[in-house]
Protein backbone atom coordinates (compact mmCIF):
# COMPACT_ATOMS: atom_id res chain seq x y z
CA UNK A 1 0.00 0.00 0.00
CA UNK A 2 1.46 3.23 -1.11
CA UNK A 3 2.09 6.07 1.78
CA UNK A 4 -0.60 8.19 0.24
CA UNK A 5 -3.38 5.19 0.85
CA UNK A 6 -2.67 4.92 4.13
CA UNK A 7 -2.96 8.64 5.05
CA UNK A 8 -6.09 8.00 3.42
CA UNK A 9 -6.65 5.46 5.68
CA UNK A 10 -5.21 6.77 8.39
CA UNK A 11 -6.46 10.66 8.79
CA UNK A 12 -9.92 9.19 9.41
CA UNK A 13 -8.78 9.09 12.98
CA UNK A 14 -7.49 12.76 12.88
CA UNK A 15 -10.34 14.56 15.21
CA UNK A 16 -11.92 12.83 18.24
CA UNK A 17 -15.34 12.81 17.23
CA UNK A 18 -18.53 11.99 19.22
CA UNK A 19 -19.91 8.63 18.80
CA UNK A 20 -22.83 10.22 17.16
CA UNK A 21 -22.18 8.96 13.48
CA UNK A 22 -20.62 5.15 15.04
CA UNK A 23 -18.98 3.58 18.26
CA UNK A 24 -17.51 1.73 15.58
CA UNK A 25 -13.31 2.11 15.70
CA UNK A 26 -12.69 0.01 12.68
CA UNK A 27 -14.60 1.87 10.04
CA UNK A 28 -12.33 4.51 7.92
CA UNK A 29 -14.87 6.11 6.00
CA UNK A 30 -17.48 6.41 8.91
CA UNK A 31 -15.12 8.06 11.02
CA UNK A 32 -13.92 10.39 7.71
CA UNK A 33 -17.60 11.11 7.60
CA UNK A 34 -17.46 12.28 11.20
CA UNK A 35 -14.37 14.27 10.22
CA UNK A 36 -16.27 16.67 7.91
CA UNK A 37 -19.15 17.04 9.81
CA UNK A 38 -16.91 18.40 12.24
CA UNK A 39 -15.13 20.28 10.01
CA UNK A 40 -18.22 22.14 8.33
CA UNK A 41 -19.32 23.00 12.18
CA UNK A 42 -16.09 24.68 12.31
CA UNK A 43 -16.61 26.03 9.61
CA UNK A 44 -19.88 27.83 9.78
CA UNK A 45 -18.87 29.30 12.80
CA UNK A 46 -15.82 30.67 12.18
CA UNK A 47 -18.06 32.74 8.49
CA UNK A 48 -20.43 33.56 10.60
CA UNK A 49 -17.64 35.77 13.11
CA UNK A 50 -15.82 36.63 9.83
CA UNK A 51 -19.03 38.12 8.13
CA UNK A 52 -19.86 39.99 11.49
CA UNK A 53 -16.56 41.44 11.53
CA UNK A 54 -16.06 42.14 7.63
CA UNK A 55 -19.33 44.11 7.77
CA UNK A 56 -19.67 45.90 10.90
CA UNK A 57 -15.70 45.97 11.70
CA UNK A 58 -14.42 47.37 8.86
CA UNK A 59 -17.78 49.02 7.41
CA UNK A 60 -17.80 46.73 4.22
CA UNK A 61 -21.14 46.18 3.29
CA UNK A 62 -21.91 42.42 2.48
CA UNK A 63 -25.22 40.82 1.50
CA UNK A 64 -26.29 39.42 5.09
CA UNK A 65 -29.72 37.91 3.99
CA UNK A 66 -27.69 36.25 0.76
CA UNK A 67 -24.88 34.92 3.21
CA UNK A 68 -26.76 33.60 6.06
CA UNK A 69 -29.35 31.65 3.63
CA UNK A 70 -26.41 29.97 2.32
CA UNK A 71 -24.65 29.22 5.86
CA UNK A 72 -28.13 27.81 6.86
CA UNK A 73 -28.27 25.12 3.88
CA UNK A 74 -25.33 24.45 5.13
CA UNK A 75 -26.15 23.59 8.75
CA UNK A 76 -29.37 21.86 7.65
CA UNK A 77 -26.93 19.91 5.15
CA UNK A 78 -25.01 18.71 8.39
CA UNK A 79 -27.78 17.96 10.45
CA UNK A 80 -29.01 16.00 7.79
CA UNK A 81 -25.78 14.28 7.65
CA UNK A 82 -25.68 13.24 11.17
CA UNK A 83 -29.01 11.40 10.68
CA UNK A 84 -28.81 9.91 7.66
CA UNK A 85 -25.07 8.58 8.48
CA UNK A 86 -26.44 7.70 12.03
CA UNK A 87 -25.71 4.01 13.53
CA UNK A 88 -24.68 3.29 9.20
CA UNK A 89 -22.04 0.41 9.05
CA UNK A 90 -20.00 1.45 5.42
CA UNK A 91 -19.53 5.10 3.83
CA UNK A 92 -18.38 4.95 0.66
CA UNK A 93 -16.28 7.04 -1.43
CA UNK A 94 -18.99 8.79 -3.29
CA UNK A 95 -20.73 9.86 -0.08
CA UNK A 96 -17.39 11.69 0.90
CA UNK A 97 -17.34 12.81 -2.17
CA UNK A 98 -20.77 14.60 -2.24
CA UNK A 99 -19.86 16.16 0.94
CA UNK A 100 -16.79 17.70 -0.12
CA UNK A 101 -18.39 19.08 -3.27
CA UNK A 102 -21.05 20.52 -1.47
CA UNK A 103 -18.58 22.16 0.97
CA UNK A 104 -16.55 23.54 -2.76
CA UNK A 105 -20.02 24.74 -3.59
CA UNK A 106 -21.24 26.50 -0.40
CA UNK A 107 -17.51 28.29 -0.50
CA UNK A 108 -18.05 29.42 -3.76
CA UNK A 109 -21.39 30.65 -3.11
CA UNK A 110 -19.95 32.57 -0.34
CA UNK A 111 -17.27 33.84 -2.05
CA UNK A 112 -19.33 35.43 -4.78
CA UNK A 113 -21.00 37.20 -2.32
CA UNK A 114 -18.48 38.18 -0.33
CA UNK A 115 -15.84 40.34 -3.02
CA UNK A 116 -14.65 37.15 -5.32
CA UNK A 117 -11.38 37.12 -6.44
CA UNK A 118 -10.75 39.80 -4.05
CA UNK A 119 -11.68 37.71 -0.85
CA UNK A 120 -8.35 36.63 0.83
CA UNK A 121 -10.20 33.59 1.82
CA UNK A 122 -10.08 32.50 -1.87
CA UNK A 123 -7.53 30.30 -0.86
CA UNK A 124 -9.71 28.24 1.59
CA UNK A 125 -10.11 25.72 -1.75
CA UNK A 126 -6.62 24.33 -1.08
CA UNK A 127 -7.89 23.20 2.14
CA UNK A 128 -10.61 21.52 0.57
CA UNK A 129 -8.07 19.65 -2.31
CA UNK A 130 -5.67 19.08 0.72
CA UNK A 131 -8.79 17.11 2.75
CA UNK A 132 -9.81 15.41 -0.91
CA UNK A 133 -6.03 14.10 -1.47
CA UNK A 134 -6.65 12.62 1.80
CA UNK A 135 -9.68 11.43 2.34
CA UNK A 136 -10.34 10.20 -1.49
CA UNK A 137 -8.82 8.05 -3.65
CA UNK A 138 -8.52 8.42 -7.69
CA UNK A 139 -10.33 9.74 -9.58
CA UNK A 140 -12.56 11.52 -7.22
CA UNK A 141 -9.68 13.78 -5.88
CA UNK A 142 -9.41 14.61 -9.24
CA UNK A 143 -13.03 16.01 -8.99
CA UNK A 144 -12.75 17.48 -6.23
CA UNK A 145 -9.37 19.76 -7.28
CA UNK A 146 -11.27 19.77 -11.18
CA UNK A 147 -14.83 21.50 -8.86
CA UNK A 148 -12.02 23.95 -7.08
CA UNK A 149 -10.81 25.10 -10.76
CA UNK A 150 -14.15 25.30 -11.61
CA UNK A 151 -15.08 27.62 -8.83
CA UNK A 152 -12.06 30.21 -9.13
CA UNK A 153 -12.94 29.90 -13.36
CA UNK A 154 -17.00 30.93 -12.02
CA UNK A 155 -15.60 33.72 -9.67
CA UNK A 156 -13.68 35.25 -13.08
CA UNK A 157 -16.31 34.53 -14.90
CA UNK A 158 -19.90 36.23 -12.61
CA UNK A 159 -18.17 38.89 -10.50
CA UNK A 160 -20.23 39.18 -7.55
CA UNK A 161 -22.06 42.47 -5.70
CA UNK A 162 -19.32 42.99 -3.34
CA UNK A 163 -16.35 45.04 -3.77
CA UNK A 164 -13.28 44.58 -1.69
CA UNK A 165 -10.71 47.23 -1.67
CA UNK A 166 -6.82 45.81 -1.77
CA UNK A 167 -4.15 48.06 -2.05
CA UNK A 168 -1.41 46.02 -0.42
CA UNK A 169 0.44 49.30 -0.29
CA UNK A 170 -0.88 50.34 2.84
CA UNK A 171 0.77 47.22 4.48
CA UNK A 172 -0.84 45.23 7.78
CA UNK A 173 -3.34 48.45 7.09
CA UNK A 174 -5.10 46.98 4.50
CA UNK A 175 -7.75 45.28 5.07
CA UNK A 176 -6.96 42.57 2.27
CA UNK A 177 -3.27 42.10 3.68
CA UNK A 178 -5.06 41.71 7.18
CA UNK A 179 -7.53 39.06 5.82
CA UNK A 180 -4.83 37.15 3.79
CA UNK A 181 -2.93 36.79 7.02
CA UNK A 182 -5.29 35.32 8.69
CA UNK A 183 -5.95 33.21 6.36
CA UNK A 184 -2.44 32.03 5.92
CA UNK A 185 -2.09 31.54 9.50
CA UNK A 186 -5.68 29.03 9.86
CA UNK A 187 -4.35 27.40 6.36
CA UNK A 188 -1.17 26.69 8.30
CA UNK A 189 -2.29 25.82 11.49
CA UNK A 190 -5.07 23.21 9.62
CA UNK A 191 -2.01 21.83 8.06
CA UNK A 192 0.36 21.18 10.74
CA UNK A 193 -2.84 19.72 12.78
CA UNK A 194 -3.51 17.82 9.68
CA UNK A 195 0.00 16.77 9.42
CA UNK A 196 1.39 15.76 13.00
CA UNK A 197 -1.67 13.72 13.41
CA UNK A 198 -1.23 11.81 10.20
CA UNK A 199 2.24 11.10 11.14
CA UNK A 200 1.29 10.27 14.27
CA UNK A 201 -1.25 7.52 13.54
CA UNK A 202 1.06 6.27 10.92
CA UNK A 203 3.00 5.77 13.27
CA UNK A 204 0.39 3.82 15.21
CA UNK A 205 -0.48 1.97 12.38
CA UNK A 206 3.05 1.12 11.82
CA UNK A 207 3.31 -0.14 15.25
CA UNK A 208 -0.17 -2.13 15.10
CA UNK A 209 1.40 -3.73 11.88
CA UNK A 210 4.42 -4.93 13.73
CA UNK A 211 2.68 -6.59 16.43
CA UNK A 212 0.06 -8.43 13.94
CA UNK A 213 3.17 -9.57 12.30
CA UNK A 214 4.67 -10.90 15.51
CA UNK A 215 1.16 -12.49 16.77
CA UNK A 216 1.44 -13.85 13.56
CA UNK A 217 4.65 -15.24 13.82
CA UNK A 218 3.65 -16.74 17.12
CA UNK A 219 0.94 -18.31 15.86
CA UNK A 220 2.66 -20.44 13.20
CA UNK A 221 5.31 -21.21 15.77
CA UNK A 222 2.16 -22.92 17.80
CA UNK A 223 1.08 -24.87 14.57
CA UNK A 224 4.57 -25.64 14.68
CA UNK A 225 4.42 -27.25 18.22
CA UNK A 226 1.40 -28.31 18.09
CA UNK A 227 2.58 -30.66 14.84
CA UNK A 228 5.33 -31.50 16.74
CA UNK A 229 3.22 -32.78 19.88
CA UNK A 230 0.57 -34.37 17.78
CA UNK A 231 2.92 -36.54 15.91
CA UNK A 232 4.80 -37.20 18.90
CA UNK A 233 1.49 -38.27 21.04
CA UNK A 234 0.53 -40.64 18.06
CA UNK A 235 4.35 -42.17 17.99
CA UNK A 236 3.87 -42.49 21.86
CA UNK A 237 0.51 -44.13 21.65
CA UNK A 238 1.76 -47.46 20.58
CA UNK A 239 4.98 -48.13 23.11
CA UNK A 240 2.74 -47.03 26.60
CA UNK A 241 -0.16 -49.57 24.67
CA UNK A 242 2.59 -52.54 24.63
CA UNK A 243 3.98 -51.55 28.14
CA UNK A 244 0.15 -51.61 29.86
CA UNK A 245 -0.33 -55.10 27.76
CA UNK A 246 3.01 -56.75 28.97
CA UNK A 247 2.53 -54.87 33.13
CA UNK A 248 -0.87 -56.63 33.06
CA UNK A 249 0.47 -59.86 32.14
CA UNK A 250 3.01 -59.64 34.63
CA UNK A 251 0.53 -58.70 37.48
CA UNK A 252 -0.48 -62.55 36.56
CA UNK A 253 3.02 -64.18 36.77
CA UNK A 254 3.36 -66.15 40.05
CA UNK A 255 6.83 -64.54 40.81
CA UNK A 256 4.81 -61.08 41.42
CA UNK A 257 2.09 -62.66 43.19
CA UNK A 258 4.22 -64.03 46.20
CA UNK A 259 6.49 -60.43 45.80
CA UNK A 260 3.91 -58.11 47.11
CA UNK A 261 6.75 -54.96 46.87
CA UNK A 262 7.44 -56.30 43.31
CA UNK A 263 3.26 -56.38 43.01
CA UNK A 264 3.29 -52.62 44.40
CA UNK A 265 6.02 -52.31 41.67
CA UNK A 266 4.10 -52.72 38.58
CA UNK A 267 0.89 -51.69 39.73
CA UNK A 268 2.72 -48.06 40.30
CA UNK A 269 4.37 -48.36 36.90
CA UNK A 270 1.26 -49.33 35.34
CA UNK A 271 -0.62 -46.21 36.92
CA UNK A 272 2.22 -44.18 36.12
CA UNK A 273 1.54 -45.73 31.95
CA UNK A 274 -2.04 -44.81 32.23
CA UNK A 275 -1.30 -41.21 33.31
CA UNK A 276 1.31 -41.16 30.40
CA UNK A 277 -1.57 -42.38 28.14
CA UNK A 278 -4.28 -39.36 29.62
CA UNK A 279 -1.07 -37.08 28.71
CA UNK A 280 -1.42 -38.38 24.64
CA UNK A 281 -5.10 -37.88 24.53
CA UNK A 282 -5.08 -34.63 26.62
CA UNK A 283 -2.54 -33.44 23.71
CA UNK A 284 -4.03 -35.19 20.62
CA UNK A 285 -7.31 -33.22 22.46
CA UNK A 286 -5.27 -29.47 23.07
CA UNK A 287 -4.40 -30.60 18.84
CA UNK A 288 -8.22 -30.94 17.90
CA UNK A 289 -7.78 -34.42 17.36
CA UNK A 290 -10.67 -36.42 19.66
CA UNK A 291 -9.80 -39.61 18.95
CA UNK A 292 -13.75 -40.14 17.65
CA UNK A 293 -14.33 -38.97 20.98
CA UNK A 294 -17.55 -36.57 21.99
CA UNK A 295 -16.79 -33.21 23.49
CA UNK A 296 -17.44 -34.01 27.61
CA UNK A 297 -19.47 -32.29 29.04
CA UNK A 298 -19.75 -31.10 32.57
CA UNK A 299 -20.53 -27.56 34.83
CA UNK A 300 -18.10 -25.19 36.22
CA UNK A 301 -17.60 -26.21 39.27
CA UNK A 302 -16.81 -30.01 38.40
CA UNK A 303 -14.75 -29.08 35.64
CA UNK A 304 -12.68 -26.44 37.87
CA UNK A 305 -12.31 -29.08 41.30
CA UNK A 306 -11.51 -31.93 38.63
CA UNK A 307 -8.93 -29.61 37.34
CA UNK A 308 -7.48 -28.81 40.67
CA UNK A 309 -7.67 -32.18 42.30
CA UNK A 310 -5.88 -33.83 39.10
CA UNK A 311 -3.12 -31.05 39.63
CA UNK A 312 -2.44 -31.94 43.17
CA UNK A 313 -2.14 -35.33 42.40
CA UNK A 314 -0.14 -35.41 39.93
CA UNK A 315 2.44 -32.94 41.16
CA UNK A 316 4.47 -33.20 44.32
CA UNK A 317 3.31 -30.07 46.17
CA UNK A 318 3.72 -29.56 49.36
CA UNK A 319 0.37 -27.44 49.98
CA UNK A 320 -1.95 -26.96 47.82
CA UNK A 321 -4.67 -24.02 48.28
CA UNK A 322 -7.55 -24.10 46.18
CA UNK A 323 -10.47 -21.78 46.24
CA UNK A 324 -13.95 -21.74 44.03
CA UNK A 325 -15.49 -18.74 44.87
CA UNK A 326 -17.85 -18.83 41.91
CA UNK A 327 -21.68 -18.64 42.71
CA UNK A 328 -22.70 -19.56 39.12
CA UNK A 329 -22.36 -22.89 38.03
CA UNK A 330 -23.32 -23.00 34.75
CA UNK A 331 -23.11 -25.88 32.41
CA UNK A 332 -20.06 -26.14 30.03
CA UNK A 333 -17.63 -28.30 27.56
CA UNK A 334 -14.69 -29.44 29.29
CA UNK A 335 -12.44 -27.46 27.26
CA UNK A 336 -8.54 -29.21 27.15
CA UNK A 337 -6.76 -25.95 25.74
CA UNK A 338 -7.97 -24.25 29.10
CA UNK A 339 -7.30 -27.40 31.62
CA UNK A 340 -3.84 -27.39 29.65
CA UNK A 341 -3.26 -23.84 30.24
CA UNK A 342 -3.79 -23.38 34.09
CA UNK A 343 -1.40 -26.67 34.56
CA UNK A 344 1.08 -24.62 32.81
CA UNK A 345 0.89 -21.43 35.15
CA UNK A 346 0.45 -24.13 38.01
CA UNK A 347 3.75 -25.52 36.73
CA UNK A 348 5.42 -22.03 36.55
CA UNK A 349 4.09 -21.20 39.82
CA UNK A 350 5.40 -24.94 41.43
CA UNK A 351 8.62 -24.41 39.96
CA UNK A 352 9.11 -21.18 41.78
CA UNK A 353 7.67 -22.09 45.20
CA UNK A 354 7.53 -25.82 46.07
CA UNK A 355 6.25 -25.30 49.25
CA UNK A 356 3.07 -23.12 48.76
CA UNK A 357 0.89 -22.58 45.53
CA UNK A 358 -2.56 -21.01 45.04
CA UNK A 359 -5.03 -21.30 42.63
CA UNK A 360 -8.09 -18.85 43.36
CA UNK A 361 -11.26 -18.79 41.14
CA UNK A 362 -14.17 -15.92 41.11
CA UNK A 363 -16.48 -14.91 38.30
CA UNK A 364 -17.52 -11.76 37.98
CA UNK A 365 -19.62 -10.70 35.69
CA UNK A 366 -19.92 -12.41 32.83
CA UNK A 367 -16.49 -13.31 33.05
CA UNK A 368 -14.21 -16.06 34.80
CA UNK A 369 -11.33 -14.55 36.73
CA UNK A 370 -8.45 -17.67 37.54
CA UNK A 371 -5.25 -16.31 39.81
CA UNK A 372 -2.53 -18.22 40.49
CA UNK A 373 0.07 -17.34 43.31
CA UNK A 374 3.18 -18.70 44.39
CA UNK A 375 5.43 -17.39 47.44
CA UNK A 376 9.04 -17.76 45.40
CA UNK A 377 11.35 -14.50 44.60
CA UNK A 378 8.63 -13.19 41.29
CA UNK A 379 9.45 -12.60 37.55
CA UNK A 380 12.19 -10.43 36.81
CA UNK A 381 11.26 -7.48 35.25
CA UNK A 382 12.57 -8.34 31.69
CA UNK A 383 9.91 -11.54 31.86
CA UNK A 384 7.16 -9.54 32.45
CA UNK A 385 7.75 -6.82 29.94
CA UNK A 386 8.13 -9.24 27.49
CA UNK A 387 5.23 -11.68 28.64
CA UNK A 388 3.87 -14.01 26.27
CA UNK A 389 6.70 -14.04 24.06
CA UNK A 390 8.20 -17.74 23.19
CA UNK A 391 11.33 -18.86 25.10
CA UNK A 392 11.21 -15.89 27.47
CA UNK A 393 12.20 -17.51 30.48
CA UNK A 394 14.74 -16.62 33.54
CA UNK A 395 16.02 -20.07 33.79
CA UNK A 396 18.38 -19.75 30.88
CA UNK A 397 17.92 -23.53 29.41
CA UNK A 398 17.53 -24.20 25.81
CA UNK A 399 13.09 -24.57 24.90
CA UNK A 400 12.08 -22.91 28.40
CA UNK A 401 9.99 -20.02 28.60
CA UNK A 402 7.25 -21.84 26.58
CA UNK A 403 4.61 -22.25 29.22
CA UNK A 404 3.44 -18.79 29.69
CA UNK A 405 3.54 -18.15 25.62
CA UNK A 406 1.34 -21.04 25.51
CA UNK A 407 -0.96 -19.96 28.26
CA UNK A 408 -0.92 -16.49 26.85
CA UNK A 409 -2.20 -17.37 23.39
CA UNK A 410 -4.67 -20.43 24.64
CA UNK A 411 -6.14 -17.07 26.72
CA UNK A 412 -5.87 -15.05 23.60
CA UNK A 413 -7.72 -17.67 21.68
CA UNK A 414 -10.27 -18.21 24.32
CA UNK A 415 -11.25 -14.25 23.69
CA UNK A 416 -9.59 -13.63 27.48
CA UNK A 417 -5.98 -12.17 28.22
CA UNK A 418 -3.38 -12.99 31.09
CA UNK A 419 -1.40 -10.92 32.79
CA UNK A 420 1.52 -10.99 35.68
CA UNK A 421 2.51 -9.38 38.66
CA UNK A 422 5.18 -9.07 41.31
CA UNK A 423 3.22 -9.19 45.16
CA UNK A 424 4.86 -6.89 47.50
CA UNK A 425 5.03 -9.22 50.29
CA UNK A 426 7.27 -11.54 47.74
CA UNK A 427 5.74 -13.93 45.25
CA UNK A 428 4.05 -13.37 41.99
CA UNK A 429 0.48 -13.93 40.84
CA UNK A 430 -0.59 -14.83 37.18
CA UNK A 431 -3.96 -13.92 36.51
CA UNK A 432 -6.36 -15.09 33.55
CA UNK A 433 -9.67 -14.02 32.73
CA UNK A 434 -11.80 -15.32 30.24
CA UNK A 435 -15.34 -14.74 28.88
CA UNK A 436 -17.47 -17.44 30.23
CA UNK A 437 -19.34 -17.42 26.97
CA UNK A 438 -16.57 -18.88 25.60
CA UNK A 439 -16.70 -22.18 27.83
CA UNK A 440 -20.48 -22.07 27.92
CA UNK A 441 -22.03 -25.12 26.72
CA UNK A 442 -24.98 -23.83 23.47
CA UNK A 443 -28.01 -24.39 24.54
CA UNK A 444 -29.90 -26.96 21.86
CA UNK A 445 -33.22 -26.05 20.44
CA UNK A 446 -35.73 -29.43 21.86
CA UNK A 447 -38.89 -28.09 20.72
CA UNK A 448 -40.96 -30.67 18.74
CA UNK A 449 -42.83 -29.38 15.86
């Protein structure tokens, strides 16, 4: 995209407008729309104080009646604007340019009546090419410089019933020289404005570019892993099969039934297969491969003290605090990507602080808040500025650091975010909040016709 389109794109953002026209961020022309309407209100005030000082200031006599009729189209033109664009999803190209040419008309009009080529306002048209090269794309900035010509060839062409003295002689005394610099300073002033805040949200742009390209990034480095895990789980699958086959059969062997440590034995290593096996599936799962397997499901509550009792078990903590301090219990879809996620940050937090680790869980609103605390010595501060970012980790071993990217994009994914802290008292908390309407289980429509 060339620099020019995306000051195009870009300069719709250049006035905070009211959320009149949209609430809408993400729509250019609505928000150019916006722009002009803004822009005529500006506008109309600023002739009316011009045309009250021009006549009774400096005793030139303008047509009042003639110039007020036209400044009142013009505000019913703007009203009109702001409720026929009202709550409107897409603005197109030709609606901006209607707008502008009516603005190229109404300052023609204006000018007529107000001393022609004599007016040092004459060169207000610029401002309206400048806002066309912006806001318009080929060919209709074309138009709108071609209606400009047009307008200075019409002021040549019908003088109008005003008669402005210049005699630039008489220096900042003139009242020409006096009008021109005003005019010169608003056409400046507009343009620096205009300026610095296109560069500015280029800038922004620029910067919003960069990160999509990094998410991006990130994202195919999770297919990535996620290939990598998938294929791996389905290699695994067959050895931990064979080694639960042959531990069974061994369980039968007389040698282990008159060894009960050597029966203790295998039953442990057998457990110890099956929890390798729940690892595959929970993977080939986290992959979107179900093994011709139904999604589960289950409520929040079971889901969330399965989740926490399966952590405890499987990890050796030393104490384990677990809250649920969730009212609601709706139903949901036992959702692997999430179960995986929290035993990451439970991982994180275990690593850090063997002795004590807490997992706390409130809703509020409409939304699921988990926390995880630990008591260890907290992320440095390089981890948490760069949070979420693969193979940012303290420990400084080759392939750590993945756990919180993970976690971080799972959240992402799930339409929540997670975040990190430092406590004061020592420790760190990781918190992640999702939108339950994400985990909520869709309600099926049972009604027999």
């Amino acid at each position: 995209m060339s620099d020019r389109a995306r000051a195009g794109d870009a300069v719709a953002d250049l006035l905070p407008g009211p959320t009149g026209l949209t609430g809408t961020p993400d729509h250019a022309g609505l928000r150019s729309m916006q722009q002009l309407i803004q822009l005529r209100w500006i506008a109309t005030f600023g002739q009316v104080a011009a045309i009250l000082v021009v006549h009774f200031g400096y005793g030139i006599t303008l047509p009042l009646q003639a110039m007020f009729a036209v400044l009142g189209v013009l505000v019913v033109f703007n009203l009109l604007s702001l409720a026929w664009w009202h709550g409107r999803s897409r603005i197109t190209g030709l609606a901006l340019l209607v707008a502008l040419l009516v603005d190229v008309a109404s300052l023609t009009v204006q000018l007529h009546l107000s001393g022609g080529l004599s007016n040092p306002f004459l060169f207000l048209y610029l401002l309206q090419v400048a806002l066309g090269a912006v806001l318009l794309r080929s060919p209709y900035t074309w138009l709108v410089a071609a209606a400009t010509a047009l307008g200075v060839v019409l002021l040549v062409v019908f003088p109008g019933p005003t008669r402005i003295p210049v005699d630039p002689a008489d220096g900042l005394a003139d009242p020409y020289v006096q009008g021109l610099l005003v005019c010169f300073g608003l056409m400046a002033a507009l343009l620096v404005v205009f300026v610095a805040r296109i560069e500015r949200i280029l800038r922004e742009r620029a910067a919003r570019l960069a990160a999509l390209r990094q998410r991006a990034a990130e994202e195919e480095h999770i297919v990535r892993m996620g290939l990598l895990a998938s294929g791996a789980a389905h290699e695994l699958g067959t050895p931990l099969s064979t080694l639960a086959v042959i531990l069974r059969d061994w369980q039968r062997l007389p040698l282990f039934a008159s060894e009960p440590e050597l029966r203790e034995d295998v039953a442990e290593m057998e457990a110890q297969v099956l929890r390798c096996k729940a690892i595959v599936t929970n993977i080939l799962l986290s992959a979107g491969e179900m093994r011709g397997e139904a999604p589960r499901e289950t409520t929040l509550h079971a889901f969330l003290d399965d989740m926490a009792a399966e952590w405890e078990r499987s990890r050796p903590v030393r104490h384990f605090e677990y809250r649920n301090r969730c009212d609601e219990d709706p139903p949901l879809v036992s959702e692997p990507g999430l179960r995986q996620m929290v035993f990451n940050v439970l991982d994180n937090a275990l690593e850090a602080s063997p002795d004590h680790v807490v997992l706390d869980v409130v809703c509020l609103g409409n939304e699921l808040v988990i926390e995880v605390a630990d008591s260890g010595s907290g992320f440095d501060a390089a981890i948490l500025e760069r949070l979420g970012t693969p193979y940012n980790s303290s420990k400084g071993e080759p392939g750590r650091g993945l756990g919180l990217f993970l976690s971080v994009n799972v959240a992402r994914t799930l339409g929540g975010r997670l975040s990190a802290r430092n406590r004061p008292m020592g420790g760190a908390v990781v918190t992640m909040v999702l939108p339950l309407s994400a985990l909520a289980l869709e309600e099926q429509d049972t009604d027999d016709e």
